[in-house]
Structure formats: C-alpha cells, structure tokens
C-alpha atoms as a PDB file:
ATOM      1  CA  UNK A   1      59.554 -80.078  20.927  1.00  0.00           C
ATOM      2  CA  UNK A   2      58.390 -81.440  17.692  1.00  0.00           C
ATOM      3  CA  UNK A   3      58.564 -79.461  14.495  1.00  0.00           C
ATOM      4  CA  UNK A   4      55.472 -77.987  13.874  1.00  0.00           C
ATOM      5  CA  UNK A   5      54.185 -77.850   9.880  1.00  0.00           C
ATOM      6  CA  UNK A   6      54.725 -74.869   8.360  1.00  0.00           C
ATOM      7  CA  UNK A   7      50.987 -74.772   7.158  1.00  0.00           C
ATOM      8  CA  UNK A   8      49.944 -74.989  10.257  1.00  0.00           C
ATOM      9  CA  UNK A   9      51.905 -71.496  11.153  1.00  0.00           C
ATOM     10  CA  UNK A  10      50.713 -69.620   7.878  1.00  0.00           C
ATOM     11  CA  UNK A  11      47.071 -70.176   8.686  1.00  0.00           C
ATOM     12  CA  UNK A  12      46.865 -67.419  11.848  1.00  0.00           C
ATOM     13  CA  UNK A  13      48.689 -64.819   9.323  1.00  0.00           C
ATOM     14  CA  UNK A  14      46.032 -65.877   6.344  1.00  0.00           C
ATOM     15  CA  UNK A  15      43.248 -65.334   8.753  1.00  0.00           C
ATOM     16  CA  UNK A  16      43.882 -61.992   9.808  1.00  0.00           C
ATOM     17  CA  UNK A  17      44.828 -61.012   6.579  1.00  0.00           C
ATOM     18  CA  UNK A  18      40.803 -61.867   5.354  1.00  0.00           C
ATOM     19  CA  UNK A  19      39.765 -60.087   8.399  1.00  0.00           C
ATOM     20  CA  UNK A  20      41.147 -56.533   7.559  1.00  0.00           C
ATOM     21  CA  UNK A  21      40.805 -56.938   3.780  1.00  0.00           C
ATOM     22  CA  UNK A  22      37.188 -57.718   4.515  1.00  0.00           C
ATOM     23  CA  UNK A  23      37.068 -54.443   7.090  1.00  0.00           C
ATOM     24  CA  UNK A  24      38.761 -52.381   4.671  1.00  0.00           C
ATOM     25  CA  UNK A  25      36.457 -53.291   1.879  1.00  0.00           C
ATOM     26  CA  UNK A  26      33.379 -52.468   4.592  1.00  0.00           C
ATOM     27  CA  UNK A  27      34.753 -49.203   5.060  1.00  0.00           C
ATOM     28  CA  UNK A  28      35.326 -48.381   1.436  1.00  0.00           C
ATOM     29  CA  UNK A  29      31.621 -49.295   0.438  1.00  0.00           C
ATOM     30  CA  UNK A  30      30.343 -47.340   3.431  1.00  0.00           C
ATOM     31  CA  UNK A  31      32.334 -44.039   2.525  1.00  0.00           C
ATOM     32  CA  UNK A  32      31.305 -44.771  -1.398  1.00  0.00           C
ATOM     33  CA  UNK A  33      27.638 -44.705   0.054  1.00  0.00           C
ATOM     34  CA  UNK A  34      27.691 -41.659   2.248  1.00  0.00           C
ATOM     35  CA  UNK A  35      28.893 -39.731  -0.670  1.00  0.00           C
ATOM     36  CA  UNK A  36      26.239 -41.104  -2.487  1.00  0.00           C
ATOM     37  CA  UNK A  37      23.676 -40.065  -0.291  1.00  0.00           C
ATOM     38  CA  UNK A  38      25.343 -36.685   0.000  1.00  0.00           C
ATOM     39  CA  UNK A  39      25.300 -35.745  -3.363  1.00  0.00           C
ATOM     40  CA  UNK A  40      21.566 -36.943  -3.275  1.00  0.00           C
ATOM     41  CA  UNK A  41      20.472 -35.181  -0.897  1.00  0.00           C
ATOM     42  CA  UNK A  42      22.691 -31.806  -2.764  1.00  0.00           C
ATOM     43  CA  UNK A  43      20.841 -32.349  -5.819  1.00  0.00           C
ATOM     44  CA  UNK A  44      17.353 -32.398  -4.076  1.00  0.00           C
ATOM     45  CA  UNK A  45      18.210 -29.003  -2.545  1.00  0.00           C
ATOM     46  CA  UNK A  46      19.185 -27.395  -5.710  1.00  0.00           C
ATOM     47  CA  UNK A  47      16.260 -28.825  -7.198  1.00  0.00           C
ATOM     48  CA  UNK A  48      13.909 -27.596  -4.592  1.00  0.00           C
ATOM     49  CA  UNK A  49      15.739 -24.126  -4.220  1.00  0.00           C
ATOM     50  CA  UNK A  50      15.462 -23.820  -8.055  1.00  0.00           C
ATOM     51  CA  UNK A  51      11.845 -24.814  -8.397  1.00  0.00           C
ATOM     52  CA  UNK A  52      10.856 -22.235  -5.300  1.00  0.00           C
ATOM     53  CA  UNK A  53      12.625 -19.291  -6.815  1.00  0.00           C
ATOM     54  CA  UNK A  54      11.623 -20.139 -10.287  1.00  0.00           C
ATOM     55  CA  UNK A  55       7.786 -19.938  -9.241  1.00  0.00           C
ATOM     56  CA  UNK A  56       5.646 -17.018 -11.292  1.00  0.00           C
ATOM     57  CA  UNK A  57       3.565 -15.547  -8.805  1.00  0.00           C
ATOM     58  CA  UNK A  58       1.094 -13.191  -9.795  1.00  0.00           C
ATOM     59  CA  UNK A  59       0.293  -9.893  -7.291  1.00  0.00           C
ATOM     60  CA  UNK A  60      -2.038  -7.779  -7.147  1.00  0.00           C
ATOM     61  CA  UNK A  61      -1.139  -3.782  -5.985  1.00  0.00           C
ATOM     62  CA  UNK A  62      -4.262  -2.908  -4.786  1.00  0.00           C
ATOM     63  CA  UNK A  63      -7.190  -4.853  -4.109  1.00  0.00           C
ATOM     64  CA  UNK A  64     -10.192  -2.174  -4.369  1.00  0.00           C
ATOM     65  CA  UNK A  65     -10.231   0.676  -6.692  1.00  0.00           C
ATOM     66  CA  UNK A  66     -13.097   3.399  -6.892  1.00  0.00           C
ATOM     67  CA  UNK A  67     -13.346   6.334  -9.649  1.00  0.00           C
ATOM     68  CA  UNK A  68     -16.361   8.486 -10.645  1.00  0.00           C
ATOM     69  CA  UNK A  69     -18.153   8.313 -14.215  1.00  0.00           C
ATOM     70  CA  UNK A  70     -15.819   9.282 -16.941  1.00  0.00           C
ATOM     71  CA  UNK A  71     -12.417   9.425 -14.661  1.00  0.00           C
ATOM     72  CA  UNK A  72      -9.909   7.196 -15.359  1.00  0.00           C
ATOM     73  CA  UNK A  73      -7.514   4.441 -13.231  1.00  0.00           C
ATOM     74  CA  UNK A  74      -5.007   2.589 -13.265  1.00  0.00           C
ATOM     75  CA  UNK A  75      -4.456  -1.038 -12.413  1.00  0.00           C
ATOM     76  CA  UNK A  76      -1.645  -2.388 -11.444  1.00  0.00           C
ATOM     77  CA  UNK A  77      -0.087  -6.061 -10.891  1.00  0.00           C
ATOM     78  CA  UNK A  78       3.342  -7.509 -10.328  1.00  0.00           C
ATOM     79  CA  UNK A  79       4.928 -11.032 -11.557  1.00  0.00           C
ATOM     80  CA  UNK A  80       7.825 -13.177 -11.630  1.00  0.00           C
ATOM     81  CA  UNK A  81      10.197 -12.014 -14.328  1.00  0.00           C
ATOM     82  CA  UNK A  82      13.985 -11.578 -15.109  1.00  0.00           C
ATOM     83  CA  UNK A  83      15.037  -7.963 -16.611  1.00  0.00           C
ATOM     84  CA  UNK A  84      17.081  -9.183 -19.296  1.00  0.00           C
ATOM     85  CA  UNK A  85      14.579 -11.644 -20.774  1.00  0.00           C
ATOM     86  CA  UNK A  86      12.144  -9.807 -23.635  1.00  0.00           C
ATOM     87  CA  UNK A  87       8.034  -9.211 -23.043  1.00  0.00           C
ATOM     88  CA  UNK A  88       7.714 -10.966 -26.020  1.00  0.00           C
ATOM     89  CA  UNK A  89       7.959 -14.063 -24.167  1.00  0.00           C
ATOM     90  CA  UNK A  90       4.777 -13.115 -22.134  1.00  0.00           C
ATOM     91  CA  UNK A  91       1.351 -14.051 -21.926  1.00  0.00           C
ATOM     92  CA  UNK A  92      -1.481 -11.919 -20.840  1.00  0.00           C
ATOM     93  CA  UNK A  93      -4.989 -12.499 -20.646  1.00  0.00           C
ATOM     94  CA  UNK A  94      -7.158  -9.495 -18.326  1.00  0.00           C
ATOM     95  CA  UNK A  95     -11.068 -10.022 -17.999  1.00  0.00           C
ATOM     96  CA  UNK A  96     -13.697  -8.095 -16.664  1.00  0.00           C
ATOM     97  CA  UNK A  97     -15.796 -10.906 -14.742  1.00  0.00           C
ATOM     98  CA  UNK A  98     -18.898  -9.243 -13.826  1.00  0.00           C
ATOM     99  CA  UNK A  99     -22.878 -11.561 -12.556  1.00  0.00           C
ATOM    100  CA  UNK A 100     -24.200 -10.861 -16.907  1.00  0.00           C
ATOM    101  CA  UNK A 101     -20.982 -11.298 -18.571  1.00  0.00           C
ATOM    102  CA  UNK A 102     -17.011 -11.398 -19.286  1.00  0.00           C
ATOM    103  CA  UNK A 103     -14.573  -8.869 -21.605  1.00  0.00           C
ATOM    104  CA  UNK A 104     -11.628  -9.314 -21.977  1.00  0.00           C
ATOM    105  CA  UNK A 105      -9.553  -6.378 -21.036  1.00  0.00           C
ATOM    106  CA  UNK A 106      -6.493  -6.823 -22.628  1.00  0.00           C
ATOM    107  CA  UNK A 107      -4.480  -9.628 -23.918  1.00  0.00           C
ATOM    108  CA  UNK A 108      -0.894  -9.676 -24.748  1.00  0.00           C
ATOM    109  CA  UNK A 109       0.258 -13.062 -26.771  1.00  0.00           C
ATOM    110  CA  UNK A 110       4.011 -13.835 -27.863  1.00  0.00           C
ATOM    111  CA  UNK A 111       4.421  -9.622 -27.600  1.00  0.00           C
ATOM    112  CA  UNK A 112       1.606  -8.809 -29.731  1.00  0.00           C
ATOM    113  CA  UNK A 113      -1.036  -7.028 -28.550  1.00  0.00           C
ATOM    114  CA  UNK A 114      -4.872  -8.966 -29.413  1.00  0.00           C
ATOM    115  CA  UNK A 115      -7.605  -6.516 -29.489  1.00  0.00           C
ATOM    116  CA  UNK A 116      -9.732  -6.499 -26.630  1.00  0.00           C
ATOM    117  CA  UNK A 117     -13.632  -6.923 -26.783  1.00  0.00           C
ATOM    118  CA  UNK A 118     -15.694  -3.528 -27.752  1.00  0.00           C
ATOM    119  CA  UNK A 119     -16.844  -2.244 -24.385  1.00  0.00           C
ATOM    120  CA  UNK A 120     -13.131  -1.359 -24.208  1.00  0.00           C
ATOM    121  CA  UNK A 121     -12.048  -0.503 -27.917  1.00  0.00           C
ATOM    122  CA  UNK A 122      -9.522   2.593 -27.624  1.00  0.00           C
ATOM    123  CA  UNK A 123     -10.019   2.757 -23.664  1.00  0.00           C
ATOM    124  CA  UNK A 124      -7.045   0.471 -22.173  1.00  0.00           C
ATOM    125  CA  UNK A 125      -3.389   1.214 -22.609  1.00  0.00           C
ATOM    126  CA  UNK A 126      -0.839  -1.130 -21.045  1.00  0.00           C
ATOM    127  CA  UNK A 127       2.800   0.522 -20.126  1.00  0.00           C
ATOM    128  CA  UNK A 128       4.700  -2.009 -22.027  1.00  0.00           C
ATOM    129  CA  UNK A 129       7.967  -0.235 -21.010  1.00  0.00           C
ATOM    130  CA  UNK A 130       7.634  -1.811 -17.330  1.00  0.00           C
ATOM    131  CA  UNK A 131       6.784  -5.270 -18.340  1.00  0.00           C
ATOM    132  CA  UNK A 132      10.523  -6.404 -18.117  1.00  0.00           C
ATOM    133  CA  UNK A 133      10.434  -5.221 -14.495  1.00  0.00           C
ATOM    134  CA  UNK A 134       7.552  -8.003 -13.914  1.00  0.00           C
ATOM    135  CA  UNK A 135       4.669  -5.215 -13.569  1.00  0.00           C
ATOM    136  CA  UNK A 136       1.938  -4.925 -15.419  1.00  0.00           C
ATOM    137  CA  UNK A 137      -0.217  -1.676 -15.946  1.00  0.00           C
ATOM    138  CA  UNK A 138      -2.972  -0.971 -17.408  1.00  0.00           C
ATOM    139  CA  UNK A 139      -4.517   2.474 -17.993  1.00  0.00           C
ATOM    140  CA  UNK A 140      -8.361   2.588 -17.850  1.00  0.00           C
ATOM    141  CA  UNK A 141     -10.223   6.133 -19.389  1.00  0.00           C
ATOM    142  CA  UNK A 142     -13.827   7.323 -19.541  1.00  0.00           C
ATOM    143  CA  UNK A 143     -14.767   5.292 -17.117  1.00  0.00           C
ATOM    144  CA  UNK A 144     -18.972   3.911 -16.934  1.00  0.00           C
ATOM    145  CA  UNK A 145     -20.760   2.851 -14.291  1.00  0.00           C
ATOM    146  CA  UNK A 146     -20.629  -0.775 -16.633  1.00  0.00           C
ATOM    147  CA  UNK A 147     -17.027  -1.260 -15.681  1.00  0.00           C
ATOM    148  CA  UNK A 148     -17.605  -2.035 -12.339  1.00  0.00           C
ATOM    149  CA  UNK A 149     -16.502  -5.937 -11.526  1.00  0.00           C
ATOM    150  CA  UNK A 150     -13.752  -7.907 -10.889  1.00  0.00           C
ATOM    151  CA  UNK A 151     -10.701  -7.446 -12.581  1.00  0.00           C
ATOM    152  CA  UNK A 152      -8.469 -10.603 -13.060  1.00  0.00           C
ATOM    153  CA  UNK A 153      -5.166 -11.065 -15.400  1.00  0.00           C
ATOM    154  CA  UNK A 154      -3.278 -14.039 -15.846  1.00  0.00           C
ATOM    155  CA  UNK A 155       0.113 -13.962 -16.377  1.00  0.00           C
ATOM    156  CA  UNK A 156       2.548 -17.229 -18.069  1.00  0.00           C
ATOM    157  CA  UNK A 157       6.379 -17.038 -18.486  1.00  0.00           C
ATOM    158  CA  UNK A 158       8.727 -19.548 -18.627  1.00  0.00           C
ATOM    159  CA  UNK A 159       8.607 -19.909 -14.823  1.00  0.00           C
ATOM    160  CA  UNK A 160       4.823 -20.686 -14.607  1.00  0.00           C
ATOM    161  CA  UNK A 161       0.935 -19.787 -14.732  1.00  0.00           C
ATOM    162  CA  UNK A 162      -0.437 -17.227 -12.471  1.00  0.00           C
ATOM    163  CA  UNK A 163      -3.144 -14.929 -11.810  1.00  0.00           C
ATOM    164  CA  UNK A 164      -4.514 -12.343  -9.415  1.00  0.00           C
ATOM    165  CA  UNK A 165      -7.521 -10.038  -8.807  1.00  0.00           C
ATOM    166  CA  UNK A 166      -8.572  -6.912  -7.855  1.00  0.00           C
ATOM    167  CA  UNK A 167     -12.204  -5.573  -7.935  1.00  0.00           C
ATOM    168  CA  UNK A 168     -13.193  -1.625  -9.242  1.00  0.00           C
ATOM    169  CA  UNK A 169     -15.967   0.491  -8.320  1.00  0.00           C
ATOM    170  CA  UNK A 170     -17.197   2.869 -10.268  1.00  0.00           C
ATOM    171  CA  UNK A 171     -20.108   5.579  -9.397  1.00  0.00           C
ATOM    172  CA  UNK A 172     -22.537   7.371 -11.498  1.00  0.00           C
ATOM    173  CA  UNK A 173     -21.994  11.428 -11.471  1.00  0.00           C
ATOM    174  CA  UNK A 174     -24.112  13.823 -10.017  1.00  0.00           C
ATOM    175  CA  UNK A 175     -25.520  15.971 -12.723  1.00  0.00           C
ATOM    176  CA  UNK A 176     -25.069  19.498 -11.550  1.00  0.00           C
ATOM    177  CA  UNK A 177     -28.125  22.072 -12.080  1.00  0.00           C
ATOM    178  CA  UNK A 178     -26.654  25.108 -14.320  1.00  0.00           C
ATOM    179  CA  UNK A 179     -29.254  27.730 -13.705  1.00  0.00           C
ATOM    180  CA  UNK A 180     -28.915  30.551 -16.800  1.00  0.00           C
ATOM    181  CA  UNK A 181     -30.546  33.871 -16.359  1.00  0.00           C
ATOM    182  CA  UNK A 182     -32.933  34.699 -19.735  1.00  0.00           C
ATOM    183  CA  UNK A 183     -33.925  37.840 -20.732  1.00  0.00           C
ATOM    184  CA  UNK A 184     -37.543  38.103 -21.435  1.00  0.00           C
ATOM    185  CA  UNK A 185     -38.280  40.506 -24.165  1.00  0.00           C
ATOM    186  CA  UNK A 186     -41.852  40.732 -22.929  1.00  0.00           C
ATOM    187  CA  UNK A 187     -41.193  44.204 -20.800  1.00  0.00           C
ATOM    188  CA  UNK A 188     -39.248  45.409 -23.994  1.00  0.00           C
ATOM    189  CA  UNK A 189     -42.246  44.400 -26.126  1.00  0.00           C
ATOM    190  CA  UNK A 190     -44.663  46.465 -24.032  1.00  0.00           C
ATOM    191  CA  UNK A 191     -42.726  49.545 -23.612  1.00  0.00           C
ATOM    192  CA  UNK A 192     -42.287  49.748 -27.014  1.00  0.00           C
ATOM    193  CA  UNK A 193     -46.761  48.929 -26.906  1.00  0.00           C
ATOM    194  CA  UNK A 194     -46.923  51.666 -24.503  1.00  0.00           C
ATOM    195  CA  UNK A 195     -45.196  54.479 -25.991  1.00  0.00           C
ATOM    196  CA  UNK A 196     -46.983  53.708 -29.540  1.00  0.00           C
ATOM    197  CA  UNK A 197     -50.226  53.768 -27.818  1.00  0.00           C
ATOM    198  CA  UNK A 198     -48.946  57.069 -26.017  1.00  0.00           C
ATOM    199  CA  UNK A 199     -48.085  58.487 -29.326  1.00  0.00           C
ATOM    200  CA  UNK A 200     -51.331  57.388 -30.776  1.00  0.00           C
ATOM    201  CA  UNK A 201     -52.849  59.192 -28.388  1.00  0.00           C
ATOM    202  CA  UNK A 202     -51.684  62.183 -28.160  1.00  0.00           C
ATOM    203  CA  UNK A 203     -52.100  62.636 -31.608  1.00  0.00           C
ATOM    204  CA  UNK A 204     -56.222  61.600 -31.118  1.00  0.00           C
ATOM    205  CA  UNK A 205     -56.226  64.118 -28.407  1.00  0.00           C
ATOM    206  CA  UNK A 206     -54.604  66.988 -30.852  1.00  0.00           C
ATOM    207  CA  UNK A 207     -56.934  66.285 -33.980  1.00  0.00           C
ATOM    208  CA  UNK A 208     -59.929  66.046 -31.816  1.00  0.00           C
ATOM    209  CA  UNK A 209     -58.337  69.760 -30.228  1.00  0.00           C
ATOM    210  CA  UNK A 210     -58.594  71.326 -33.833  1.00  0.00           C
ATOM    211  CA  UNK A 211     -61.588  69.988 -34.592  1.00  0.00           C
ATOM    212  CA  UNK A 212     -63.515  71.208 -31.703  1.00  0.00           C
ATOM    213  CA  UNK A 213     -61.844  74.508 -32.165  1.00  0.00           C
ATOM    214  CA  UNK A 214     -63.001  74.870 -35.254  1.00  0.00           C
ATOM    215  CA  UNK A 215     -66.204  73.750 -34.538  1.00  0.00           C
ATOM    216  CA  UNK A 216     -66.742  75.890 -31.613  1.00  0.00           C
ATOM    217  CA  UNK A 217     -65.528  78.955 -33.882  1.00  0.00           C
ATOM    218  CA  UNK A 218     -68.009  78.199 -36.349  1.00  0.00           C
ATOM    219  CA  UNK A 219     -70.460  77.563 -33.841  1.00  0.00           C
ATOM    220  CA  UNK A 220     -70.148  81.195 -31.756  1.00  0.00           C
ATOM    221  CA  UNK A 221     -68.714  79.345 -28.580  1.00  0.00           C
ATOM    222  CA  UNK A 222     -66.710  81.447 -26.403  1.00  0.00           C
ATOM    223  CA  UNK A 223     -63.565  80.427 -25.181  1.00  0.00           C
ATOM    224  CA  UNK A 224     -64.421  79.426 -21.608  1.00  0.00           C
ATOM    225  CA  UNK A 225     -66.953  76.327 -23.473  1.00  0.00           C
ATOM    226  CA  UNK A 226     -63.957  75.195 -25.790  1.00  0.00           C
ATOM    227  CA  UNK A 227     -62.158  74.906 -22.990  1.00  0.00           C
ATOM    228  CA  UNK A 228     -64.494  73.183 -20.870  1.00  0.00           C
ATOM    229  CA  UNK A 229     -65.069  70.582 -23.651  1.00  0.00           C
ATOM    230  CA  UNK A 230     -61.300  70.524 -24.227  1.00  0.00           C
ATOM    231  CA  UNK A 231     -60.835  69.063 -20.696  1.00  0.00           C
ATOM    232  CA  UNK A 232     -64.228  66.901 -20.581  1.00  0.00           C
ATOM    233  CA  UNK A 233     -62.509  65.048 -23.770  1.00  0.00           C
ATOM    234  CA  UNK A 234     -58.826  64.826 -22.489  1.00  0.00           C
ATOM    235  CA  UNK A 235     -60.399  63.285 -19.223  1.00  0.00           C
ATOM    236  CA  UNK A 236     -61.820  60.705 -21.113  1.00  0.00           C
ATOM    237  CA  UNK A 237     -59.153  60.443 -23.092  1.00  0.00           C
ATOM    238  CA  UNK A 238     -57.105  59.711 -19.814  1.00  0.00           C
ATOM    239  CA  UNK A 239     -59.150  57.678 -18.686  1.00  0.00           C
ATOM    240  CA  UNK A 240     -59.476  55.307 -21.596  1.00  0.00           C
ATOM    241  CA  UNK A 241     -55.477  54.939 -21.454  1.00  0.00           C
ATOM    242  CA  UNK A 242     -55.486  54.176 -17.956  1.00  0.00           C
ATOM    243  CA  UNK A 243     -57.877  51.571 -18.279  1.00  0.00           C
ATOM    244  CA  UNK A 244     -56.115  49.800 -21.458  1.00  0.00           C
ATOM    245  CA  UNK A 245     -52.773  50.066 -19.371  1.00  0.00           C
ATOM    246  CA  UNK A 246     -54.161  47.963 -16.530  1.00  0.00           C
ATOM    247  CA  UNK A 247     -55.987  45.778 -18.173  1.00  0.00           C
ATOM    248  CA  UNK A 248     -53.140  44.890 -20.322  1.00  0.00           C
ATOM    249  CA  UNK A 249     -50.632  44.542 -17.108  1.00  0.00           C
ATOM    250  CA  UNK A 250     -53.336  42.612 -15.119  1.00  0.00           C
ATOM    251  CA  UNK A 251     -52.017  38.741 -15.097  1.00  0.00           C
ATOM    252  CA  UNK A 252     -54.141  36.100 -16.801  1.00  0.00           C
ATOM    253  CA  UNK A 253     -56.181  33.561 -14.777  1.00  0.00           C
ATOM    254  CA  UNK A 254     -55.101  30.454 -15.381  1.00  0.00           C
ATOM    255  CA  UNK A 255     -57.917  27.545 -15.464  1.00  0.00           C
END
C-alpha cells in the first residue's frame, strides 16, 4: 500500500469538527432566542395584569332613588382606590344633569372642597372619612321637587378617569288639611243682648206698675181695674220681647 498524505487524513477530522461547532452554535442561538421570547412574552403579562388591576372603575350603589319633598338621601358610589394613599390625591366632579340645566353637586379638587352651585349651597355633605376606602357619599337634605335628574360623578386617581350614574326622584308632598275648631263669640254676644234687654224690661214693666198704680189711686179705680190693666200691659210687654227675640234669631236672606 502506498503512504497516504497526511493532509489527506486530517481533512475527515476537520470536517466533522465544522459540523458540530456549527450545530452547537445552532443550538446556542436557538436557546438564547427562546429565552428571549420568554421573557417577552413575561413582561407582556405583567404589563397586561398591571394595567387590568390598575383600572379606576367608577360604580354606582344604586341606580334609582325616590324621597318625598323636604326628606333627605343619600348617594352612594364606589371607585378604584388603595387605603393607604391620601383623598387628597382625588378628583371629584358630581352634576345634576337635568332637560333646562346642569349644577354641579359637589366637587372635590387636590382634597379641597370647591363650592358647589347655589341650588345646593349648605345642602350636600360628602363623608370624607370613607373616601380612602374608594366610596364616595354624599348626603342630600331638604329635598325639592327641582332635584329630580340624573346624578353623575366622575372620579380621577392615579389609576384613571371614571364615572357613573344614578337617577333620583323626588315627589311633591301632600298638604294635609288641619281643620281647627273656632269659637264664635256670636252666642256669647247675644246672651249677654238678651239678658240686658230682659233687664231692660223688667224694669219698663215695674215703672209702668207704679205709675199706673198711682194713677189708678188718684183716679178712684178699684183694685180689680189696676189689675186688669196691669196684665193688659205685661201682655204686651211679652209680647213685644217675644217678637224682638225672633226676629233677632231669624237668619238673614242672603241675595
């Protein structure tokens, strides 16, 4: 056999030496770009995850509330917030969105309170003591039958913008009849006529007595003609009073 260069031997050995440098080199950049994709893909969930349970979302409690004329409610909504974080970081804004106009209810900006418009001056009250717990209530007195609407407040933190609504009813009161019992001082009043006119009377009835007496002394009569004329003028007396009694109890036609 003839010697065979040693070249010629070494290139087999160089060959498969490329070959599984090459594969190992393959391998390498695939595992280096799995990882890669791997921690992609665990940054998009953390991002996602963080940006769902970051979200401010506004609730309302109650959708419909009803209260009579000067009663009072109370509102209430709920929002995204963390406990140890401070209302001052909180912005409200409440309106009353009715078909004529729009108040503003309350308004809360930076932790200061913004007066509201004057249809509610002195009337709204919001529990500020909750407010870290993410609710939001707002106490509503002396109600009118002008606060009926729609009742929306909008709520920013850190986490976001939101709002919700609710809508309150409120009805007019039914006055109730209070039915007094007055004394009339007319029967007083004519008692009092009656026994004056009585008294008046009486005393007529005695002078005109002594004067017929006398008269009927002077005169001769006997007794049994005073006394006749003694009756004939208390009958007529009698009668007179009888007369002015009715007449003055008899009810006046009205025309």
């Amino acid at each position: 056999m003839k010697d065979v260069p040693k070249a010629c031997l070494l290139l087999p050995i160089k060959a498969d030496l490329k070959s599984v440098i090459q594969r190992r080199r393959s391998t390498s950049a695939t595992a280096a770009a799995a990882a890669r994709d791997k921690m992609i893909l665990i940054l998009l969930l953390i991002t996602t995850i963080s940006c769902v349970c970051g979200k401010n979302v506004v609730k309302v409690k109650q959708t419909d509330y009803q209260a009579e004329e000067n009663d009072s409610v109370t509102l209430e909504w709920t929002f995204t917030n963390r406990s140890d974080k401070s209302p001052n970081l909180l912005m409200i804004m409440c309106k009353l969105v009715t078909d004529h106009r729009v108040s503003v209810v309350y308004r809360l900006h930076d932790g200061v309170e913004v007066p509201e418009d004057e249809q509610f001056s002195g009337l709204v009250q919001c529990d500020r003591d909750v407010l870290r717990e993410g609710r939001l209530r707002l106490h509503v007195s002396r109600l009118r039958t002008e606060d009926s609407g729609q009742y929306k407040c909008v709520v920013s933190t850190k986490y976001g913008q939101s709002a919700d609504k609710c809508w309150l009813y409120v009805t007019a009161t039914v006055a109730q009849e209070h039915t007094t019992t007055t004394v009339n001082p007319e029967p007083l009043g004519q008692e009092r006529l009656y026994i004056l006119l009585g008294a008046l009377i009486m005393t007529a009835v005695i002078i005109l007595v002594i004067i017929l007496w006398v008269a009927a002394a002077a005169a001769g009569w006997t007794v049994a003609n005073v006394v006749i004329r003694v009756k004939l003028v208390i009958a007529a007396v009698v009668i007179v009073v009888i007369y002015s009694i009715v007449t003055a109890t008899a009810p006046e036609e009205q025309y």
